[in-house]
N, C-alpha and C. Protein backbone atom coordinates (compact mmCIF):
# COMPACT_ATOMS: atom_id res chain seq x y z
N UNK A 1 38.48 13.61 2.79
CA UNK A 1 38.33 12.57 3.77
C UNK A 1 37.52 11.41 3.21
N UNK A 2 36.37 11.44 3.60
CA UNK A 2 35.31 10.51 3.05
C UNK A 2 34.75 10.86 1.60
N UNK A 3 34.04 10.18 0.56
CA UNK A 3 33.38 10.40 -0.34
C UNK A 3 32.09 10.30 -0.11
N UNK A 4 31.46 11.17 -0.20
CA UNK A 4 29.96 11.16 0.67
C UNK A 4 29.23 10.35 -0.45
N UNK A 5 28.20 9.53 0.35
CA UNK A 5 27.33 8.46 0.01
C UNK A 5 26.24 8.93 -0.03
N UNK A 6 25.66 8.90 -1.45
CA UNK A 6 23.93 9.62 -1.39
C UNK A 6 23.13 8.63 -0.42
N UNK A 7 22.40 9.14 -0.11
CA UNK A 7 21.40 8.59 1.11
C UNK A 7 20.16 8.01 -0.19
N UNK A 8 19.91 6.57 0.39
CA UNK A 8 18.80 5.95 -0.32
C UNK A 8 17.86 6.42 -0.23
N UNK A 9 16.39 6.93 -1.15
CA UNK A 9 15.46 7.85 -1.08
C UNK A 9 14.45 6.08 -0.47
N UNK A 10 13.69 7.19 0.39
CA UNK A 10 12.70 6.64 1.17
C UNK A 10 11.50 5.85 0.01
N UNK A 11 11.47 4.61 0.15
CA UNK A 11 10.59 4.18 -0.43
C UNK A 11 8.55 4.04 0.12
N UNK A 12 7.75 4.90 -0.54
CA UNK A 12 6.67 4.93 0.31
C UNK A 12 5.74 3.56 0.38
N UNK A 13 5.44 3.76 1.99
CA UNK A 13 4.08 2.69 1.88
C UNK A 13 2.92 2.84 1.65
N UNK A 14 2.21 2.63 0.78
CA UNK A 14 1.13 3.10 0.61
C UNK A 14 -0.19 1.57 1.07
N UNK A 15 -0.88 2.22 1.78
CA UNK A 15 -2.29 1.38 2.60
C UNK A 15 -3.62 1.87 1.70
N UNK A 16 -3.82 1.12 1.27
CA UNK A 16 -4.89 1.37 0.31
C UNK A 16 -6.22 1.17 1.46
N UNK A 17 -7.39 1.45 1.55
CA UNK A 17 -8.67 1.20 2.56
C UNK A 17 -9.46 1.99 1.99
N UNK A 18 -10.85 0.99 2.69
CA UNK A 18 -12.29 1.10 2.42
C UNK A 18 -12.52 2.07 3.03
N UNK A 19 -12.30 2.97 3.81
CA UNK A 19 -12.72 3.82 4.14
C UNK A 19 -11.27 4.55 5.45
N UNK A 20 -11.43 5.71 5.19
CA UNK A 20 -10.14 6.48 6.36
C UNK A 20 -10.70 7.61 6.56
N UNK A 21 -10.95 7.64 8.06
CA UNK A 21 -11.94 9.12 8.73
C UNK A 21 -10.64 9.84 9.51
N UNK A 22 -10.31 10.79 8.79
CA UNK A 22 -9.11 12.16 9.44
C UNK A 22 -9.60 12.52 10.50
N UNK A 23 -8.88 13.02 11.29
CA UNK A 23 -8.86 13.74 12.36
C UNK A 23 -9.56 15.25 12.50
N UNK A 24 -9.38 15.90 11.09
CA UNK A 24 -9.59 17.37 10.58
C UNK A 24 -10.08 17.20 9.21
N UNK A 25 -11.43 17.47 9.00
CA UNK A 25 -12.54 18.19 9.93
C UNK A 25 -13.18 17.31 10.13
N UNK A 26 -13.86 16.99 11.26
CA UNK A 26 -14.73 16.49 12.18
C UNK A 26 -15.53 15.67 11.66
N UNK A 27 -16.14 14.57 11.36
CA UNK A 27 -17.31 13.72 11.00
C UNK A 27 -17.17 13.77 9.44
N UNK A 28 -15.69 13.74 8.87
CA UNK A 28 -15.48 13.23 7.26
C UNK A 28 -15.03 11.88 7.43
N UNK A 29 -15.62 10.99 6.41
CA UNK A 29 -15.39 9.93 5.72
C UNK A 29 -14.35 9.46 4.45
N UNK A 30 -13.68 9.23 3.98
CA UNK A 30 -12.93 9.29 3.08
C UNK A 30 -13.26 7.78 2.37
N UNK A 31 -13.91 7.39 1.36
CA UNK A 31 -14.06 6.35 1.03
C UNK A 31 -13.22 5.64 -0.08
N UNK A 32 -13.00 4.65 -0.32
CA UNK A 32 -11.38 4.44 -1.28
C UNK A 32 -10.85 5.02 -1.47
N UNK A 33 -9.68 6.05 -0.20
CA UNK A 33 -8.64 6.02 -0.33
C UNK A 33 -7.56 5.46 0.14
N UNK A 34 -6.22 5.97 0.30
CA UNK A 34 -5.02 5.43 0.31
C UNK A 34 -4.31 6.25 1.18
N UNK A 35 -3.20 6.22 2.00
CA UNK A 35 -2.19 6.93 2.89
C UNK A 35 -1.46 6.16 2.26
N UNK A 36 -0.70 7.25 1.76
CA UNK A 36 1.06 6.95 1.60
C UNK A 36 1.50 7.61 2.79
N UNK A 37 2.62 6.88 3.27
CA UNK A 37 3.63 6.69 4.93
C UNK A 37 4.78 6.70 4.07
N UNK A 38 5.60 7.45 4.37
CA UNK A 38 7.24 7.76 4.01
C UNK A 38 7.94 7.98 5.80
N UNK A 39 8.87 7.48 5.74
CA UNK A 39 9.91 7.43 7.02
C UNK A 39 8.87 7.24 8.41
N UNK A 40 7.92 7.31 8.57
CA UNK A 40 7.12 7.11 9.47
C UNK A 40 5.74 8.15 9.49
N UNK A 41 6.09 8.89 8.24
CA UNK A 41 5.14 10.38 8.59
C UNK A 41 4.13 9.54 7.25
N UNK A 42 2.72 10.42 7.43
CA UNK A 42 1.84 10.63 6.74
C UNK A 42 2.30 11.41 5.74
N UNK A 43 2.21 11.20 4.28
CA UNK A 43 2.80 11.89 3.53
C UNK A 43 1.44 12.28 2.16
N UNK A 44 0.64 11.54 2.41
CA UNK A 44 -0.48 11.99 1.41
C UNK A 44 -2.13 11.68 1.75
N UNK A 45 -2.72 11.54 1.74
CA UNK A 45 -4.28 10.89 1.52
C UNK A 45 -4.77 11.77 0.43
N UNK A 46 -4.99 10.49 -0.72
CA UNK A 46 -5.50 10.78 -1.75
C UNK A 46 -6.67 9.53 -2.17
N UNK A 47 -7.15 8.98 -3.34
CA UNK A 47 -7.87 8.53 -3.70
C UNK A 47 -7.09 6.89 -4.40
N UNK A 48 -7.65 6.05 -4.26
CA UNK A 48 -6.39 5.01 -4.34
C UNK A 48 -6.41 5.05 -6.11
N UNK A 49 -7.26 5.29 -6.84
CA UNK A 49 -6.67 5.19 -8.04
C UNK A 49 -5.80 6.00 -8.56
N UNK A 50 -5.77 7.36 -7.86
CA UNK A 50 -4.37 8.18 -7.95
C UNK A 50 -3.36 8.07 -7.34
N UNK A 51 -3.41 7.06 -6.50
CA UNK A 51 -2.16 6.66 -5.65
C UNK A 51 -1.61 5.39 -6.71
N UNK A 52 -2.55 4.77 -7.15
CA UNK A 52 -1.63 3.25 -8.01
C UNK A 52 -1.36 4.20 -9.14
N UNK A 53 -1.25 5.32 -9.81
CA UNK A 53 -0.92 5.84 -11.09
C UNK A 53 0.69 6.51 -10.01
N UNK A 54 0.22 7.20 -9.31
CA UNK A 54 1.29 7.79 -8.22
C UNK A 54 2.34 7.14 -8.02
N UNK A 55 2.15 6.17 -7.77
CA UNK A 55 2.98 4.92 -6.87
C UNK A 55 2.26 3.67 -7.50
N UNK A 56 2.99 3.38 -8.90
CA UNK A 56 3.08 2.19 -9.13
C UNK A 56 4.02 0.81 -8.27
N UNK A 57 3.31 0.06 -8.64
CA UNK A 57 3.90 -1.47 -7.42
C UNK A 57 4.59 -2.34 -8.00
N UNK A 58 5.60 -2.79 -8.60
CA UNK A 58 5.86 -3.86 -9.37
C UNK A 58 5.20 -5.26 -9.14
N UNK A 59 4.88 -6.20 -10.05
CA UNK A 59 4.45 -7.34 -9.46
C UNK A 59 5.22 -7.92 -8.68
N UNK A 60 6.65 -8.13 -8.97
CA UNK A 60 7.38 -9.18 -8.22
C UNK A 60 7.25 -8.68 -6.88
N UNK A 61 7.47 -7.45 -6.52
CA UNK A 61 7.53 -6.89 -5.35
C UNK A 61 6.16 -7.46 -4.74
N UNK A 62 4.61 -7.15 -5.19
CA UNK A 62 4.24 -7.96 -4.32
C UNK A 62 3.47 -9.68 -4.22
N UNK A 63 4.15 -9.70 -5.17
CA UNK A 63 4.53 -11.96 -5.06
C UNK A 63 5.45 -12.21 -4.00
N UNK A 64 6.75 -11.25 -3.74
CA UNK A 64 7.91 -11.30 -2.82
C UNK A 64 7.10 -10.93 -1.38
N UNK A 65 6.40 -10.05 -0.80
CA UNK A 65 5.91 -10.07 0.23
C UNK A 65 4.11 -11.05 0.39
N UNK A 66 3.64 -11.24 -0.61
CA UNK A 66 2.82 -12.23 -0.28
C UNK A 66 3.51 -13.69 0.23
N UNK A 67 4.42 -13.59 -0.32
CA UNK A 67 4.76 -15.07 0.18
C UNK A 67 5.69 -14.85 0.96
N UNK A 68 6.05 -13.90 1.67
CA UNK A 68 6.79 -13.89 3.15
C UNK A 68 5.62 -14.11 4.10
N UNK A 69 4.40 -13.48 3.77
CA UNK A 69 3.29 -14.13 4.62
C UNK A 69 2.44 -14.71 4.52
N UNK A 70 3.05 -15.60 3.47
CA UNK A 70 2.31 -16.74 3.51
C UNK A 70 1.08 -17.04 2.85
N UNK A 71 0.64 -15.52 1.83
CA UNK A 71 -0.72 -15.50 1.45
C UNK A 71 -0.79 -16.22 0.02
N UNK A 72 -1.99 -17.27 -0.21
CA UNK A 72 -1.96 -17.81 -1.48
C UNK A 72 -2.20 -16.59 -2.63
N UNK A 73 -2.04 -17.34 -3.72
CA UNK A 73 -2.02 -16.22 -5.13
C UNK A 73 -3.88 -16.17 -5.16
N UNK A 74 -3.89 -15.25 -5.72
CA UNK A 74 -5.45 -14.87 -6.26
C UNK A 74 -5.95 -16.17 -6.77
N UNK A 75 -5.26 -16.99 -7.45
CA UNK A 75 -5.64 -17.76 -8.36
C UNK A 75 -6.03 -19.49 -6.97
N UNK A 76 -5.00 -19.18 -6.29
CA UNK A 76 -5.01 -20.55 -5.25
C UNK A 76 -6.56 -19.85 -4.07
N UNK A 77 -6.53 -18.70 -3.78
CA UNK A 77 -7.71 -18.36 -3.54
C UNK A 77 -9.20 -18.39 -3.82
N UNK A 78 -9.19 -18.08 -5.32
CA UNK A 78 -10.28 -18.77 -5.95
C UNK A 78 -10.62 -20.33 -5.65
N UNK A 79 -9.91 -20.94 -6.21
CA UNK A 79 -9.80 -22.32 -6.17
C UNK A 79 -10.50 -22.49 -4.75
N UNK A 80 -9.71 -22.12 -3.67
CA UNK A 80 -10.75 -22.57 -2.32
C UNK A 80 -11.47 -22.21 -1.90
N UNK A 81 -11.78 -20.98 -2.47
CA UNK A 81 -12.99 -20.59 -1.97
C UNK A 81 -14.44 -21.26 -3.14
N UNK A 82 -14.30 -21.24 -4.02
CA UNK A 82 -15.10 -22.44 -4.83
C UNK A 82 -15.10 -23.92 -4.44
N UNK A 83 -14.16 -24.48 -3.53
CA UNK A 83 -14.13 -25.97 -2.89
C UNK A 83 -15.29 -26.21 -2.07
N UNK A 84 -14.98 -24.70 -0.79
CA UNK A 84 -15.58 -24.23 0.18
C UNK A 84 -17.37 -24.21 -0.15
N UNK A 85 -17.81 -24.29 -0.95
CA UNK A 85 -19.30 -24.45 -1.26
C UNK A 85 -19.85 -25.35 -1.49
């Protein structure tokens, strides 16, 4: 009938943060780490420098979403925030 179509593998999001307090166990802190999110689920909390070895980012990929929102480059950042004084 049909020729079955592999299904595109889920690409993860990973949220890097200053700090992420779990649910389990009670009054932990997690300080630089990262949640990787696959299809909507929680799929890891680890430490973000094992998440960028984990889950490398390409640059273009994020030049392509900085500038869907609009955010200047590191470099146009500097610049104003040195104006700013």
């Amino acid at each position: 009938m049909f020729a079955e179509v592999p299904l595109a593998q889920s690409v993860p999001a990973v949220v890097e943060a200053g700090w992420i307090i779990p649910v389990d166990p009670p009054g932990t802190v997690l300080a630089d780490h990262a949640i990787v999110v696959t299809d909507g689920r929680i799929r890891e909390v680890l430490p973000v420098n094992a998440s960028r070895e984990r889950y490398p980012v390409a640059r273009r990929t994020v030049t392509k979403y900085r500038k869907m929102l609009k955010i200047p480059s590191s470099r146009q950042r500097k610049d104003w925030s040195l104006s700013a004084t």
